[in-house]
PDB file of N, CA and C in Angstrom:
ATOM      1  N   UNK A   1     165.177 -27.066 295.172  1.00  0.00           N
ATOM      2  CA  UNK A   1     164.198 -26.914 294.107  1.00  0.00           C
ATOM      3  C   UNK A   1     163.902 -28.265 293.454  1.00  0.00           C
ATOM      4  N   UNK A   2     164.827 -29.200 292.962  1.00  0.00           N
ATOM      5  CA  UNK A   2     164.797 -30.357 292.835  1.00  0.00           C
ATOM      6  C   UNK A   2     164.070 -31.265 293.350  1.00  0.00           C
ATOM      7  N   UNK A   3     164.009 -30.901 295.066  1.00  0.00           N
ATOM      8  CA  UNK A   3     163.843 -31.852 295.922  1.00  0.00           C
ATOM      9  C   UNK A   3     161.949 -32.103 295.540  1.00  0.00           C
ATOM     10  N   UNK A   4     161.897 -30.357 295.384  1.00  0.00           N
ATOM     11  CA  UNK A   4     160.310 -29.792 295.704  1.00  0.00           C
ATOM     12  C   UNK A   4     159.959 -30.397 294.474  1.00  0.00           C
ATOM     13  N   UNK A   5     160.646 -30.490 293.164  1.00  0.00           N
ATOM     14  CA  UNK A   5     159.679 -30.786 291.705  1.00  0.00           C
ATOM     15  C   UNK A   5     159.575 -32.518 292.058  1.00  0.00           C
ATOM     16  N   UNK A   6     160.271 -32.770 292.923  1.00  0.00           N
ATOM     17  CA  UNK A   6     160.501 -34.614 292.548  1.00  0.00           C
ATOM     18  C   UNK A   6     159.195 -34.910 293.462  1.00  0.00           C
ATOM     19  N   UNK A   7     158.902 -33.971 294.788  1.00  0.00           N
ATOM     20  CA  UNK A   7     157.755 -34.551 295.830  1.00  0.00           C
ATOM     21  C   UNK A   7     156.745 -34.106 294.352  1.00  0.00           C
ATOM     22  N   UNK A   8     157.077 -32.990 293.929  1.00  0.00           N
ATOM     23  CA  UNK A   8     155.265 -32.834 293.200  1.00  0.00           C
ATOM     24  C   UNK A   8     155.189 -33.787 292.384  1.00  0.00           C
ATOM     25  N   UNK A   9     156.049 -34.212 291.849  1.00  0.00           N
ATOM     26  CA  UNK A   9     156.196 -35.476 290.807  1.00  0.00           C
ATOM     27  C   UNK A   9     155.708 -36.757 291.488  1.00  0.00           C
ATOM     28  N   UNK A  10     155.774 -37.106 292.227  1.00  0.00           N
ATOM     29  CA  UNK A  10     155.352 -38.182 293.347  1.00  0.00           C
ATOM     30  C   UNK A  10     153.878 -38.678 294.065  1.00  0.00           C
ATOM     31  N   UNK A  11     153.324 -36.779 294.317  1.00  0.00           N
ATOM     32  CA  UNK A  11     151.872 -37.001 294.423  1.00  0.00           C
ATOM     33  C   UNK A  11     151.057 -37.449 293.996  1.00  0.00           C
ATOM     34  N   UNK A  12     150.091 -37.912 294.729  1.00  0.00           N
ATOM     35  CA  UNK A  12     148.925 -38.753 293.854  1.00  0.00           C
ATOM     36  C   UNK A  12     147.423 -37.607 293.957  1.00  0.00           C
ATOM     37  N   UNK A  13     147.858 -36.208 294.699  1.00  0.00           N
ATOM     38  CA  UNK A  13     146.560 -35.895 294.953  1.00  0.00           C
ATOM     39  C   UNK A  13     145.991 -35.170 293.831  1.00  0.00           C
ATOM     40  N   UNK A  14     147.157 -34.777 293.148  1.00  0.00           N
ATOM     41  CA  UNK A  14     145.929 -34.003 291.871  1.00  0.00           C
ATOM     42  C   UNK A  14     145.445 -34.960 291.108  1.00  0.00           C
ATOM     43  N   UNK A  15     145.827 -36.475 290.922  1.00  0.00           N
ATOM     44  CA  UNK A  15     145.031 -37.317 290.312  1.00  0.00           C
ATOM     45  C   UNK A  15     144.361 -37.936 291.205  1.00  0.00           C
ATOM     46  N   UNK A  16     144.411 -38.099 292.037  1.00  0.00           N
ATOM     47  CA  UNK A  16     142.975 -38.267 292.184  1.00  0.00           C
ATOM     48  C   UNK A  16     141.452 -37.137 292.418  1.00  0.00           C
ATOM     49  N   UNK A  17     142.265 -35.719 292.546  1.00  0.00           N
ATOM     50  CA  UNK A  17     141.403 -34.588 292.412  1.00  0.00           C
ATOM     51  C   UNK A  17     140.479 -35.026 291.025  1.00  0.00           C
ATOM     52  N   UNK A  18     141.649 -34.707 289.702  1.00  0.00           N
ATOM     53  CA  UNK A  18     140.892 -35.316 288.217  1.00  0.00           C
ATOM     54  C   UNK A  18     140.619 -36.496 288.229  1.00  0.00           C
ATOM     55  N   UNK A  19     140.657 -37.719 289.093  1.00  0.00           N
ATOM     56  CA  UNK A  19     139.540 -38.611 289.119  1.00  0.00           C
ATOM     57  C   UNK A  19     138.040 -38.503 289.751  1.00  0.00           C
ATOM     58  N   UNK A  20     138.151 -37.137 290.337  1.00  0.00           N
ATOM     59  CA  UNK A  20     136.990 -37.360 290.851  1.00  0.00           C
ATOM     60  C   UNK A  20     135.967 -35.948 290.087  1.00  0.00           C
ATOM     61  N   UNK A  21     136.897 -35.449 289.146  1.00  0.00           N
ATOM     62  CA  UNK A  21     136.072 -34.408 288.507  1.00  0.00           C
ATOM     63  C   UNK A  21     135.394 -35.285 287.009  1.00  0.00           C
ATOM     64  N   UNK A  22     136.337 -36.112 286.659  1.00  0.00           N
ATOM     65  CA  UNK A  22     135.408 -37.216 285.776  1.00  0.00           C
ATOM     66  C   UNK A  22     134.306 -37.963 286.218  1.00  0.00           C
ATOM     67  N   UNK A  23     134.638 -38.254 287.603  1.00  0.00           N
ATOM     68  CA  UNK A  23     133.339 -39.303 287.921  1.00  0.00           C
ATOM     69  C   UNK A  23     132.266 -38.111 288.278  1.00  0.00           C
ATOM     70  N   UNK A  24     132.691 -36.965 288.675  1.00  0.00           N
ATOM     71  CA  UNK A  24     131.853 -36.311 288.650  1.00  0.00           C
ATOM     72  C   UNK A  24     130.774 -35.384 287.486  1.00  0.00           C
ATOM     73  N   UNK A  25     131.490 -35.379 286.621  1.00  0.00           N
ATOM     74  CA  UNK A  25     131.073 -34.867 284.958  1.00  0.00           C
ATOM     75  C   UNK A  25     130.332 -35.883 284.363  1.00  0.00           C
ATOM     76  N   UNK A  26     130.462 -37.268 284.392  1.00  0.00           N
ATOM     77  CA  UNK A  26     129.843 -38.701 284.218  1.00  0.00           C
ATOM     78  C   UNK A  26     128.974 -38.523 285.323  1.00  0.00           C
ATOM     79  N   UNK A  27     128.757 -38.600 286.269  1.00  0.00           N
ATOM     80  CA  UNK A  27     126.925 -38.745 286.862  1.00  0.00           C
ATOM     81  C   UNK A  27     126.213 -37.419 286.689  1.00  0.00           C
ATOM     82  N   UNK A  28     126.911 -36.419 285.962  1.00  0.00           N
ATOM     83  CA  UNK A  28     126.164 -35.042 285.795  1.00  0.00           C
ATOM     84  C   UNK A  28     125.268 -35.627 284.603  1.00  0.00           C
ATOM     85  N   UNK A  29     126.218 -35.935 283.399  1.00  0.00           N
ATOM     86  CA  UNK A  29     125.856 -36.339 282.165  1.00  0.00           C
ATOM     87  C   UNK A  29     124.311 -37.414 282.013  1.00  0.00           C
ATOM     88  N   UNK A  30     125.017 -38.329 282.944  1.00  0.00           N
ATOM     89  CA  UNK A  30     123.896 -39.805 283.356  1.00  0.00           C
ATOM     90  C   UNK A  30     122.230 -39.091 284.133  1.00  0.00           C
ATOM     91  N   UNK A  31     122.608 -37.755 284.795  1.00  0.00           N
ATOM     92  CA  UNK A  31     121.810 -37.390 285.352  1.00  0.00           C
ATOM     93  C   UNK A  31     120.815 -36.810 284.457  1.00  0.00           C
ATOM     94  N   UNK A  32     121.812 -35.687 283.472  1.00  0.00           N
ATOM     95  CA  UNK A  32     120.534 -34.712 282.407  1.00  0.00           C
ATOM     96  C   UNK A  32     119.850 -35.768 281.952  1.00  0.00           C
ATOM     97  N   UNK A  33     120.685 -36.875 281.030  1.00  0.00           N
ATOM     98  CA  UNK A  33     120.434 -37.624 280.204  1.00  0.00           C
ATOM     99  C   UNK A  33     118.839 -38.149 281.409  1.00  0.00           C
ATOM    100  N   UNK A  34     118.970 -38.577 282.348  1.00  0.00           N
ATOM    101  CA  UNK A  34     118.224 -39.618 282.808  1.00  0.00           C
ATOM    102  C   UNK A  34     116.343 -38.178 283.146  1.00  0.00           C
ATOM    103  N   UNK A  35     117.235 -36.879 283.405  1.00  0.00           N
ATOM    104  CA  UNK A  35     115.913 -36.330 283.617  1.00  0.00           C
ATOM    105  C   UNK A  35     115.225 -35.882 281.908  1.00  0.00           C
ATOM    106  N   UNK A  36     116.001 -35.599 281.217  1.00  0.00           N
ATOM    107  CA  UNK A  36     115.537 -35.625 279.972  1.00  0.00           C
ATOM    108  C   UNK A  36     114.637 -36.549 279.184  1.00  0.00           C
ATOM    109  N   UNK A  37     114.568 -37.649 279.873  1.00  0.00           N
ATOM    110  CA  UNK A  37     114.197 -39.095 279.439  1.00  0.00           C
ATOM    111  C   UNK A  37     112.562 -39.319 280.133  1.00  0.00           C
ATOM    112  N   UNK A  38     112.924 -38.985 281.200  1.00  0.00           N
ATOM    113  CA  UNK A  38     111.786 -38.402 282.705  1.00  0.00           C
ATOM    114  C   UNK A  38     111.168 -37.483 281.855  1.00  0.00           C
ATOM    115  N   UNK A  39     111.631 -36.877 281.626  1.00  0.00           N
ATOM    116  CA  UNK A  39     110.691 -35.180 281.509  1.00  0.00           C
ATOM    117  C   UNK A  39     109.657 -35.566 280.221  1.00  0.00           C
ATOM    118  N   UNK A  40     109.847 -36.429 279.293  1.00  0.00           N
ATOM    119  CA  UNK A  40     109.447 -36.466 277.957  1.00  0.00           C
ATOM    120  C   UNK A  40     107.901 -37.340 278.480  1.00  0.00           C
ATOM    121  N   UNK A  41     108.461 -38.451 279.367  1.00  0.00           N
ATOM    122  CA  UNK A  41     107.318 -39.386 279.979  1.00  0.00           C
ATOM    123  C   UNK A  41     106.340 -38.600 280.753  1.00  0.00           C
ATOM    124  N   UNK A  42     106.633 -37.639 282.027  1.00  0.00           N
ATOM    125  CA  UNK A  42     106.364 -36.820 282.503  1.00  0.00           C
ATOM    126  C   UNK A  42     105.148 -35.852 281.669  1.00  0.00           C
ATOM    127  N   UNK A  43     105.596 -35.262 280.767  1.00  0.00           N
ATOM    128  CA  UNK A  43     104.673 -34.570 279.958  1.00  0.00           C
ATOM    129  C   UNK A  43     103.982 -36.112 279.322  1.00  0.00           C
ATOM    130  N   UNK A  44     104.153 -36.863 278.876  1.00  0.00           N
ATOM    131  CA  UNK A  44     102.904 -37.569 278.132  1.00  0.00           C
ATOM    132  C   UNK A  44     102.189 -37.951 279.314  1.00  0.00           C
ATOM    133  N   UNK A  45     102.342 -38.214 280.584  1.00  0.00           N
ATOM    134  CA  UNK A  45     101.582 -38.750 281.785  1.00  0.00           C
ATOM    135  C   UNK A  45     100.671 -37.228 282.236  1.00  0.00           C
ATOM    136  N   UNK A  46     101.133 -36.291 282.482  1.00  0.00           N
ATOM    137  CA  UNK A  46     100.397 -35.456 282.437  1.00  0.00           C
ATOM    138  C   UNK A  46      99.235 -35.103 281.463  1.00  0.00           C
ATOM    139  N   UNK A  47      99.809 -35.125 280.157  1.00  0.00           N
ATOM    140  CA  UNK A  47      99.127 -34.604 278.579  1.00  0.00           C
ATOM    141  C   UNK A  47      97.907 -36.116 278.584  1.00  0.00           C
ATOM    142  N   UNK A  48      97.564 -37.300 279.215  1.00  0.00           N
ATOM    143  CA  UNK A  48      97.068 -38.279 279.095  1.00  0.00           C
ATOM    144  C   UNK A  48      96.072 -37.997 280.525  1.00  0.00           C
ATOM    145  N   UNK A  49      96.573 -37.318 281.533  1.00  0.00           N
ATOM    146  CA  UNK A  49      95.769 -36.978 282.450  1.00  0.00           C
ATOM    147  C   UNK A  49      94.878 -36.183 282.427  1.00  0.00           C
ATOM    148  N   UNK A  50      95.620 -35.095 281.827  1.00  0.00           N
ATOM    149  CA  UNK A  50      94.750 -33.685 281.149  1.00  0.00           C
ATOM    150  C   UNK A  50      93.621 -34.146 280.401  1.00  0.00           C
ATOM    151  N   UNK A  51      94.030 -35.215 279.083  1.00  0.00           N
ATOM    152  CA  UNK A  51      92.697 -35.438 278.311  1.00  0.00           C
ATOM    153  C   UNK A  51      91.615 -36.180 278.909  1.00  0.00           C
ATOM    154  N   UNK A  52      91.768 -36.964 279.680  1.00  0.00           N
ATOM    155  CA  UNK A  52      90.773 -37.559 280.599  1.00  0.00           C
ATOM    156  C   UNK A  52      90.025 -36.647 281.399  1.00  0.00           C
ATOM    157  N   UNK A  53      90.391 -35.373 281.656  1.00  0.00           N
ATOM    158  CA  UNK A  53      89.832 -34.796 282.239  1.00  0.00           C
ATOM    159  C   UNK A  53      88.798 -34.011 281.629  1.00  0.00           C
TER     160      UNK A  53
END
């Protein structure tokens, strides 16, 4: 039983599992953020097309 807590103690794979659920939560974040930013321009490029028309 010892032997088994000292290998789990040793692993590196659940950290790097939770390294890759941060980097993954960080380009989710970077992503809304970046279409949110899009979307606002988006509607004024449209809303500027529309009135020309």
């Amino acid at each position: 039983m010892l032997k088994k807590m000292g290998q789990f103690v040793r692993e590196e794979e659940g950290q790097g599992m939770a390294e890759y659920g941060l980097i993954l939560a960080g380009v989710a974040v970077v992503a809304i953020v970046g279409i949110k930013l899009l979307g606002i321009k988006i509607d004024e490029v449209i809303d500027t097309v529309t009135g020309k028309l």
